[in-house]
N, C-alpha and C. Protein backbone atom coordinates (compact mmCIF):
# COMPACT_ATOMS: atom_id res chain seq x y z
N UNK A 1 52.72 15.54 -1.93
CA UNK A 1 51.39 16.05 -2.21
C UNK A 1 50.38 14.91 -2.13
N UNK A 2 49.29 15.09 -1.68
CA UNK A 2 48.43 14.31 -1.58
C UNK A 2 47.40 14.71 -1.92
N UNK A 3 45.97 14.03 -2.40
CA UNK A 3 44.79 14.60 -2.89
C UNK A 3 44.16 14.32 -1.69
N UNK A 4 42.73 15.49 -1.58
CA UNK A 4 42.11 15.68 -0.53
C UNK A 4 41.09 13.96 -0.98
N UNK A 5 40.73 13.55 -0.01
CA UNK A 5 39.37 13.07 0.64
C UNK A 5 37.96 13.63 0.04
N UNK A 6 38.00 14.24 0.49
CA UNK A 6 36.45 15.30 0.47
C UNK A 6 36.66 16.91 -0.56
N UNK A 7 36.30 17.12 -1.87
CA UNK A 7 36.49 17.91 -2.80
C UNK A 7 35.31 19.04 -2.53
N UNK A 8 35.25 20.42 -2.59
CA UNK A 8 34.27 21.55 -2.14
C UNK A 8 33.49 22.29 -3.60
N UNK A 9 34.57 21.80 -4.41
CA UNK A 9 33.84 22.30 -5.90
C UNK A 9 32.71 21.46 -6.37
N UNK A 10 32.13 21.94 -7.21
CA UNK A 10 30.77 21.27 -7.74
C UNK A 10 31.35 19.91 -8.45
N UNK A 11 29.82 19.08 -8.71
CA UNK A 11 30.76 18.16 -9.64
C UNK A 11 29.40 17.86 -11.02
N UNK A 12 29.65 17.50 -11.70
CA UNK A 12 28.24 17.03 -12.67
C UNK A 12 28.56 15.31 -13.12
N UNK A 13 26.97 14.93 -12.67
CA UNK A 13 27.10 13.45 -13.29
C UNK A 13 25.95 13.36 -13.96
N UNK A 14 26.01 12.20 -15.02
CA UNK A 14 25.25 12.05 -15.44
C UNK A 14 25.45 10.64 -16.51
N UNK A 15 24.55 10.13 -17.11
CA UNK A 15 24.75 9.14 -17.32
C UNK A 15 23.35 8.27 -17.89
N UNK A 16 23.76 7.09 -18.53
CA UNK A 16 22.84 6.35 -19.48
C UNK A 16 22.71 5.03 -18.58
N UNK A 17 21.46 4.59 -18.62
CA UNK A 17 20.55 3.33 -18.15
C UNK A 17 19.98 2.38 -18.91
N UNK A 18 20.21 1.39 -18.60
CA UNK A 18 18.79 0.31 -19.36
C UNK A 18 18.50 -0.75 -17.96
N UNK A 19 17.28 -0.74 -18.20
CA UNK A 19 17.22 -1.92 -17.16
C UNK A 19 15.33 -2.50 -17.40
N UNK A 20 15.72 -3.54 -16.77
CA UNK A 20 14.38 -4.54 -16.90
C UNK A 20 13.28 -4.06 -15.54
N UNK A 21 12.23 -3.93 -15.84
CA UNK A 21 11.19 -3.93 -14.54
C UNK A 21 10.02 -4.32 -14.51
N UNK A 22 9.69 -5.43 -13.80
CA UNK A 22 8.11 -5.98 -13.70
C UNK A 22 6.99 -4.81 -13.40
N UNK A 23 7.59 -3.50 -13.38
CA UNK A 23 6.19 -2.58 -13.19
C UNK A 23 6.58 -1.12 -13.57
N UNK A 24 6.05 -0.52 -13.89
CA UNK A 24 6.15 1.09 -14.19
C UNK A 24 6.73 1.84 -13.13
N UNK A 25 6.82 1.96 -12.06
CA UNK A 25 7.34 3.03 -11.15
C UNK A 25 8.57 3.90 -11.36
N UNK A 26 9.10 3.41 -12.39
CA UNK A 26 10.38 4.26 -13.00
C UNK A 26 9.88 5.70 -13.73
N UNK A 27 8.65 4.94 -14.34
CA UNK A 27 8.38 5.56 -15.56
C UNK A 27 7.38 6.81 -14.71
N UNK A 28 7.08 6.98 -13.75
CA UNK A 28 6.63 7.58 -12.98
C UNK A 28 7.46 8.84 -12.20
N UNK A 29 8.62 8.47 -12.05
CA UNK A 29 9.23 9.68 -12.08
C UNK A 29 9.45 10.65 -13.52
N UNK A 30 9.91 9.44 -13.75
CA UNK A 30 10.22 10.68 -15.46
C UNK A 30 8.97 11.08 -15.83
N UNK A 31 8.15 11.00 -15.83
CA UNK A 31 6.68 11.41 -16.05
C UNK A 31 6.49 12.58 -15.08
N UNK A 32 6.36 12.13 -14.01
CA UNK A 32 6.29 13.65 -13.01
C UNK A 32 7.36 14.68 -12.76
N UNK A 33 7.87 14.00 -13.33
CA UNK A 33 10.07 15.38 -13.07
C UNK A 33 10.09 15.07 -11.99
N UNK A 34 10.20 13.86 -10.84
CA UNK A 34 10.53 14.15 -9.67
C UNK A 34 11.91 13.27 -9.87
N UNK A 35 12.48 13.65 -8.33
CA UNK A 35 13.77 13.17 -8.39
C UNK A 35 13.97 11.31 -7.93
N UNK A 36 14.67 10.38 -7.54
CA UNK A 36 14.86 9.53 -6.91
C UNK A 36 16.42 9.26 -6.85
N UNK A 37 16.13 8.16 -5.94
CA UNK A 37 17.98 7.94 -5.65
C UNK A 37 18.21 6.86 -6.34
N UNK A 38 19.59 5.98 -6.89
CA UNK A 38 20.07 5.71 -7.88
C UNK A 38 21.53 4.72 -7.09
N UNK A 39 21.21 3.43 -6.59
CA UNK A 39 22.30 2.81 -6.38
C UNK A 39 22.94 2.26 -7.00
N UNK A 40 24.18 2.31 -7.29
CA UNK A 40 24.33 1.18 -8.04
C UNK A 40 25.89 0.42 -7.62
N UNK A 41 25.56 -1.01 -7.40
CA UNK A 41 26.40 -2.04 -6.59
C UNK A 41 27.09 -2.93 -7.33
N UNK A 42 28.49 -3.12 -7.53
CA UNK A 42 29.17 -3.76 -7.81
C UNK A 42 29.65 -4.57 -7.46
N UNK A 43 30.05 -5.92 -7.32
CA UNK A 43 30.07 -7.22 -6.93
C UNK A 43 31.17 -7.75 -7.11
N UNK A 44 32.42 -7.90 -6.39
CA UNK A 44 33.57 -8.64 -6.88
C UNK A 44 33.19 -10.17 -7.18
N UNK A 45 32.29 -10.91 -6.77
CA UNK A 45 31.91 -11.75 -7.05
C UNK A 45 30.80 -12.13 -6.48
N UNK A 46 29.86 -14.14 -6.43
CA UNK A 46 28.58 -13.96 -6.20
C UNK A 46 28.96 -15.04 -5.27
N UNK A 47 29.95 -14.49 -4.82
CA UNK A 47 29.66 -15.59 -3.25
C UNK A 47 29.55 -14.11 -1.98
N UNK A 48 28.76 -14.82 -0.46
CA UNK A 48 28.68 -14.48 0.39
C UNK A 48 29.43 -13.48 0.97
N UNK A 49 28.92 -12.29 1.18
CA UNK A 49 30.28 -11.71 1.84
C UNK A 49 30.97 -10.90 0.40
N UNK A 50 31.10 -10.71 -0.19
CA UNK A 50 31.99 -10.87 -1.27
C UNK A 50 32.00 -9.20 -1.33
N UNK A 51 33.47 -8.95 -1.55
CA UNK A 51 33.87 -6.71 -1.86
C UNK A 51 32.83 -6.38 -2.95
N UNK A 52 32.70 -5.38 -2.40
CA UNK A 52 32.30 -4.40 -3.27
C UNK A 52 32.60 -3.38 -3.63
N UNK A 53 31.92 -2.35 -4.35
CA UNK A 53 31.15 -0.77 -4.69
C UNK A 53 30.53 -0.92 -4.45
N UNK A 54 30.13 0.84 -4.27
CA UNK A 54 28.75 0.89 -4.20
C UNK A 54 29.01 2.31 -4.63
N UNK A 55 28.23 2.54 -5.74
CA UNK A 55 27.42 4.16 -6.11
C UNK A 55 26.67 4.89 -5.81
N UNK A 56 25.86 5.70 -4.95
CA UNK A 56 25.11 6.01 -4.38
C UNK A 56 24.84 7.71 -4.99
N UNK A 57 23.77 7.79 -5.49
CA UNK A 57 23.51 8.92 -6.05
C UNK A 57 22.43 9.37 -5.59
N UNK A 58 21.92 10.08 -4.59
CA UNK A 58 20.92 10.40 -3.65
C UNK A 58 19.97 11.35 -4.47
N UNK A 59 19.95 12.47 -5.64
CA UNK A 59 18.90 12.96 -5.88
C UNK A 59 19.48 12.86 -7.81
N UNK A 60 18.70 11.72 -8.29
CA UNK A 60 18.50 11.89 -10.00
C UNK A 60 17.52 12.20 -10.58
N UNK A 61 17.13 12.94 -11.82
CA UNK A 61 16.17 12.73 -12.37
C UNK A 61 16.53 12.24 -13.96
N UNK A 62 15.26 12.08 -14.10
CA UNK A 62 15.37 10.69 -15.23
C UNK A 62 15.52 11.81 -16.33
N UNK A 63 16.16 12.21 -17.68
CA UNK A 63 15.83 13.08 -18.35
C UNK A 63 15.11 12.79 -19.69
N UNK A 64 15.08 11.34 -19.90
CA UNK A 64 14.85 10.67 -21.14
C UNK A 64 14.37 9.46 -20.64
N UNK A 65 13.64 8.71 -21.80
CA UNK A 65 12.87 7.30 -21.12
C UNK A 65 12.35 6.92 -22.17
N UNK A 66 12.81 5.75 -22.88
CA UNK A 66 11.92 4.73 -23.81
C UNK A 66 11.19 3.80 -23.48
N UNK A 67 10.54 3.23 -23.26
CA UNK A 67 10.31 1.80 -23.13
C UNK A 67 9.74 0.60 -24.48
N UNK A 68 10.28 -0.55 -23.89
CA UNK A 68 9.67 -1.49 -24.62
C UNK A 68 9.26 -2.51 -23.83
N UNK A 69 9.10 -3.75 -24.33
CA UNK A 69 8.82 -5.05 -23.59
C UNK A 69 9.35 -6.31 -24.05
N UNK A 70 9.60 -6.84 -23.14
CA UNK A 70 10.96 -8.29 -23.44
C UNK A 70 10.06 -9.02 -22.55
N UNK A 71 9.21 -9.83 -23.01
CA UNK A 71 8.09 -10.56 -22.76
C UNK A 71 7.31 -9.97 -21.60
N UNK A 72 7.56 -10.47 -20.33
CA UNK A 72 6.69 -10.08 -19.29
C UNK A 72 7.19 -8.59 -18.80
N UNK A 73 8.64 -8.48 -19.07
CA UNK A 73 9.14 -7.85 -18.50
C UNK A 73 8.84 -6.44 -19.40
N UNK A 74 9.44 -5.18 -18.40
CA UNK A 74 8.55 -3.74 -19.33
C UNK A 74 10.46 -3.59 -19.19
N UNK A 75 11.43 -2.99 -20.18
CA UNK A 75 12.61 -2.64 -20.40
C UNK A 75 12.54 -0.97 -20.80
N UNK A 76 13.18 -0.21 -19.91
CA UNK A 76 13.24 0.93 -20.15
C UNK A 76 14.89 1.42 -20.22
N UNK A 77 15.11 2.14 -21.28
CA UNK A 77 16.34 2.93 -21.19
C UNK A 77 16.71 5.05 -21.41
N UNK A 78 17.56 5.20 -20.73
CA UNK A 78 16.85 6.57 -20.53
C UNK A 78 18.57 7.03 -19.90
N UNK A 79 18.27 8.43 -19.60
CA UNK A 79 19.31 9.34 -19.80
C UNK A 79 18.92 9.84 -18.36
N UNK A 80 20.27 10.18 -17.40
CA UNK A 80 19.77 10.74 -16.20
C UNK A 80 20.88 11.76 -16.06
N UNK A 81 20.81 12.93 -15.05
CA UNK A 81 21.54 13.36 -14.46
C UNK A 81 21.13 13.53 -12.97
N UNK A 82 22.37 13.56 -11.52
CA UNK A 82 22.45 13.89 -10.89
C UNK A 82 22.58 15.22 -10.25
N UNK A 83 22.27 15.44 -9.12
CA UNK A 83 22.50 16.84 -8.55
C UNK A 83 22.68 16.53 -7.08
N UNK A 84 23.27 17.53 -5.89
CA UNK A 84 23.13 18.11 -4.51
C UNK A 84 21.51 17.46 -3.94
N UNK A 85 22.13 16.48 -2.85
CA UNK A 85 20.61 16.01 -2.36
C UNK A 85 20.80 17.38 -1.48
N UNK A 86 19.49 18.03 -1.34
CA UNK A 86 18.97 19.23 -0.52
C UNK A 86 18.15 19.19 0.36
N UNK A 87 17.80 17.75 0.66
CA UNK A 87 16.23 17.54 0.99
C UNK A 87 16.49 17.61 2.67
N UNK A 88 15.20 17.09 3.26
CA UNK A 88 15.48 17.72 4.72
C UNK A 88 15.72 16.35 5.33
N UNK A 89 16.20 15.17 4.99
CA UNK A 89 15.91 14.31 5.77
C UNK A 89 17.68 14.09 6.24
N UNK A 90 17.72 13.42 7.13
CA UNK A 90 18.83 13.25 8.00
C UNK A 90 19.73 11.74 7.80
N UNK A 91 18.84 10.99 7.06
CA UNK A 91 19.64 9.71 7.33
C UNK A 91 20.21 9.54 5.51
N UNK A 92 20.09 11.06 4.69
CA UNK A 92 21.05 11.02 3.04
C UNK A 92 21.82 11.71 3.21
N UNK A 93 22.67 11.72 2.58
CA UNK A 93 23.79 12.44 2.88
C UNK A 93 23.79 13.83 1.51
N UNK A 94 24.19 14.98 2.36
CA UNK A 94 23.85 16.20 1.24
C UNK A 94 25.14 16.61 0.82
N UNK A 95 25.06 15.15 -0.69
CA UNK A 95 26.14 15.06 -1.87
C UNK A 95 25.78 14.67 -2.75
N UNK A 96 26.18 15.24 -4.15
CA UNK A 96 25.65 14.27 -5.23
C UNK A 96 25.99 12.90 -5.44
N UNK A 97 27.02 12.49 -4.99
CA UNK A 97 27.60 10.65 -5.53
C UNK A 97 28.40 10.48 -4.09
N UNK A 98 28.19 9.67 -3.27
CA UNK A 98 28.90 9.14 -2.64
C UNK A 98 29.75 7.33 -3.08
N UNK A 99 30.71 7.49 -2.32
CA UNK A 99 31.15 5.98 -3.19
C UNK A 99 31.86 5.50 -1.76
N UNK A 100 31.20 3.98 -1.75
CA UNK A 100 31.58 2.90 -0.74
C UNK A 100 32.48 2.23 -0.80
N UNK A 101 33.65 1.93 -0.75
CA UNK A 101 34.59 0.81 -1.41
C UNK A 101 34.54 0.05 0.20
N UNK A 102 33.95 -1.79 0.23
CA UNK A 102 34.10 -2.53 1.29
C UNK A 102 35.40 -3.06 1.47
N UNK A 103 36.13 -2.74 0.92
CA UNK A 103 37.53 -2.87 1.31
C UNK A 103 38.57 -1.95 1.99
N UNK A 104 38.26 -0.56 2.33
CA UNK A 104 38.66 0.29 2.91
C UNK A 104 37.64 0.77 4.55
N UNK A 105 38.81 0.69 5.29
CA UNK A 105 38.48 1.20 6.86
C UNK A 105 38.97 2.34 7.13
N UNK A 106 37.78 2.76 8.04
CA UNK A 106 38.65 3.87 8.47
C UNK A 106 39.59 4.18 9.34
């Protein structure tokens, strides 16, 4: 037995954030309910070249959002879920999470 590749049932993600930003544009989605995409890259290490992940979550919205400030910087943490990118463009892929591993070929 083997597990499929590619799964046809729904899936739900969702998930908690904090992160640092020299400017508001975060806070701009969660403010308007719009959606954005959501990478997130993992690093076997910090040399050149070096394996990865990669998370790729093509349509989130923010559902929650605090902010504070850690000197210059504006620190926001907040609550998201994912969904089915639907949108019309051609170069996202219409999935909620895709995942990269640079160590696998096809």
């Amino acid at each position: 037995n083997v597990s499929p590749d590619v799964f046809t049932s729904g899936v739900r993600v969702s998930g908690s954030l904090s992160a640092l930003f020299d400017g508001g544009s975060v806070l701009v989605n969660f403010d308007e309910e719009t959606e954005a995409s959501l990478y997130i890259y993992l690093f076997a290490d910090s040399t050149r070249g070096s394996e990865f992940l990669l998370f790729k979550l093509p349509n989130v919205k923010i559902n929650s959002a605090d902010k504070s400030t850690d000197g210059q910087a504006l620190q926001v943490s907040g609550d998201f879920s994912a969904g089915k990118y639907v949108g019309a463009s051609t170069v996202i892929e219409g999935t909620t999470i895709l995942i990269n591993d640079s160590t696998v070929t096809a």
